[in-house]
Protein backbone atom coordinates (compact mmCIF):
# COMPACT_ATOMS: atom_id res chain seq x y z
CA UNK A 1 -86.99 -176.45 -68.84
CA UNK A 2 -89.86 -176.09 -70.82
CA UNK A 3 -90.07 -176.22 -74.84
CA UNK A 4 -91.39 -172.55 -75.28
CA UNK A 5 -88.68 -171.51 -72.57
CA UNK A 6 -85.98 -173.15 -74.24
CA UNK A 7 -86.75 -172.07 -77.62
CA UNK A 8 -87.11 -168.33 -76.83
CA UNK A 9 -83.49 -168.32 -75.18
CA UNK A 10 -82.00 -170.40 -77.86
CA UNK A 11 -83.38 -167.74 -80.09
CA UNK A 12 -82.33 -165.09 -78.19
CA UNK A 13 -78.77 -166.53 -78.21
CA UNK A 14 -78.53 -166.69 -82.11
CA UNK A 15 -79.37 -163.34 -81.85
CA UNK A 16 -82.47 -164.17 -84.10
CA UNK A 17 -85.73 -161.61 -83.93
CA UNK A 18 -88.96 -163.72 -84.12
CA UNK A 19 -89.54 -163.19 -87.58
CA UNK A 20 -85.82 -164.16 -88.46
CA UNK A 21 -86.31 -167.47 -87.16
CA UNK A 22 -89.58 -167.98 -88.17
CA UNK A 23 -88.54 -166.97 -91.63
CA UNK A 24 -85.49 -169.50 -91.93
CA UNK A 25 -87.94 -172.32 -90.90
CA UNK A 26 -90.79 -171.36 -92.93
CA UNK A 27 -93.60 -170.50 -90.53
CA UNK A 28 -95.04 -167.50 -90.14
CA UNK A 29 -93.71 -165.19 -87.21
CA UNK A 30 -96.80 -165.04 -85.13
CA UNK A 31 -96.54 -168.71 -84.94
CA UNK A 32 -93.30 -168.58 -83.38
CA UNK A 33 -94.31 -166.18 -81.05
CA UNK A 34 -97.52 -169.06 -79.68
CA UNK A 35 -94.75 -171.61 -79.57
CA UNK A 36 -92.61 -169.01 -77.14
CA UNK A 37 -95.71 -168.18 -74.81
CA UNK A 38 -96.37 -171.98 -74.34
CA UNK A 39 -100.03 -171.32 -76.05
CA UNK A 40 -99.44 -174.11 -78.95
CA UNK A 41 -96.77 -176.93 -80.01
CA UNK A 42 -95.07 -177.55 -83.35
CA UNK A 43 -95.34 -180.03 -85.54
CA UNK A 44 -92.68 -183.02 -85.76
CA UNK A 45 -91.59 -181.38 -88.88
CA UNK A 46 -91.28 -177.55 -87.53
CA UNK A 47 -89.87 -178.81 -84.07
CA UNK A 48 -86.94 -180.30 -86.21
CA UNK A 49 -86.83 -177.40 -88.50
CA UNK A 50 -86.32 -175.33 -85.58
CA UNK A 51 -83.53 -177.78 -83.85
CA UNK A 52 -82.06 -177.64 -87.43
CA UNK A 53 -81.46 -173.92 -87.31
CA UNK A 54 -80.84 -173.57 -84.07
CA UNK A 55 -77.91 -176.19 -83.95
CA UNK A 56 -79.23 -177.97 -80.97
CA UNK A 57 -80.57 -181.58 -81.04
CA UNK A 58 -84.43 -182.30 -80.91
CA UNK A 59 -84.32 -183.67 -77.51
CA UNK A 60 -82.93 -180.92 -76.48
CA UNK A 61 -84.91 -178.32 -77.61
CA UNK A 62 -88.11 -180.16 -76.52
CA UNK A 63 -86.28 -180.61 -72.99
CA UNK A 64 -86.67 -184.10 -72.98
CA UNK A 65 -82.59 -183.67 -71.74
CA UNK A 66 -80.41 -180.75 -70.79
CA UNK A 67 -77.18 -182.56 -72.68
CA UNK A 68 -76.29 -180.11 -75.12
CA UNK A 69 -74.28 -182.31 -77.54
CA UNK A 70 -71.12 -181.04 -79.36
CA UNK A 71 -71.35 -181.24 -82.97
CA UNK A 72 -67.70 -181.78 -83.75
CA UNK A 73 -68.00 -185.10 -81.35
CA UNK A 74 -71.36 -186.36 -82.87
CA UNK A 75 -69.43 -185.90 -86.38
CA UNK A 76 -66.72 -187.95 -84.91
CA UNK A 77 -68.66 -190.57 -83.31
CA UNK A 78 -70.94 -190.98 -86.83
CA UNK A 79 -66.98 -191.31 -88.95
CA UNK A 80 -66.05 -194.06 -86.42
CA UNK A 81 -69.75 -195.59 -86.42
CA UNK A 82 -69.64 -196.70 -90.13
CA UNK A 83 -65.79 -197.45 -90.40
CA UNK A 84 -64.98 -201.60 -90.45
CA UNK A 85 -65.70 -203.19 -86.99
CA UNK A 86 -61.49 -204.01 -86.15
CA UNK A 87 -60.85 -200.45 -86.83
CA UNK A 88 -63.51 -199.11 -84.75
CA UNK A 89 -62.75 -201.47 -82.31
CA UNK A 90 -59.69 -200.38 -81.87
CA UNK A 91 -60.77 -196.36 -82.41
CA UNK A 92 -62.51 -197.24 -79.28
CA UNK A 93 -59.89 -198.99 -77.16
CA UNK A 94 -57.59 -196.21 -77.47
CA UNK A 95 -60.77 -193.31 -76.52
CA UNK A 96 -61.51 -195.56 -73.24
CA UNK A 97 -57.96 -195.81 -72.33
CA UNK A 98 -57.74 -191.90 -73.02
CA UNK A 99 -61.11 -191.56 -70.89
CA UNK A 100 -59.74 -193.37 -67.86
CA UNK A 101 -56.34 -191.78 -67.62
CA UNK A 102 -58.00 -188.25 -67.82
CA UNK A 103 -60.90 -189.24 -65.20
CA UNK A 104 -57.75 -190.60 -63.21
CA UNK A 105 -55.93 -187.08 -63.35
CA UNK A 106 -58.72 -185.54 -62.73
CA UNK A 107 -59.47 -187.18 -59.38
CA UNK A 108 -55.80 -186.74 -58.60
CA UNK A 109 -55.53 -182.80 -59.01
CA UNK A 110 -58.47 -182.30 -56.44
């Protein structure tokens, strides 16, 4: 999906207007509405202004994938990312054993 696709129904979703949007970023709205018709790009800075808002990551507003990432796993995955390297190792033991018993049930109850 396109960038100026995906950004109008992510807008649309939020239940943002245009100028809402283009408001909480800081761009004007008749910007926004060039970036929804495909007739210019943002900046680096807005694109991630407007992922920011929007709660979606930058890849995936710019639909370089069509993952849409849950926040309350990313904030999990950054806690065990900086804890000491036995306790994430073992964090991580447990989370694959978890992973493969729940893949197994699922190929089980089909």
């Amino acid at each position: 999906m396109s960038f100026s696709k995906r950004l109008s129904e992510l807008r649309k979703q939020h239940k943002f207007s245009q100028s809402e949007l283009a408001t909480k970023v800081g761009i004007h709205n008749n910007v926004l509405g060039r970036y929804e018709r495909g007739e210019a790009n943002p900046s680096i800075e807005v694109a991630t202004k407007l992922s920011d808002v929007l709660g979606v990551s930058l890849d995936y507003l710019v639909g370089k994938t069509d993952l849409l990432l849950d926040d309350t796993i990313v904030d999990k995955i950054l806690t065990i990312q900086q804890l000491p390297t036995e306790d994430k190792e073992h964090i991580l033991f447990a989370i694959d054993a978890l992973l493969r018993d729940a893949k197994a049930r699922a190929t089980y109850s089909k």
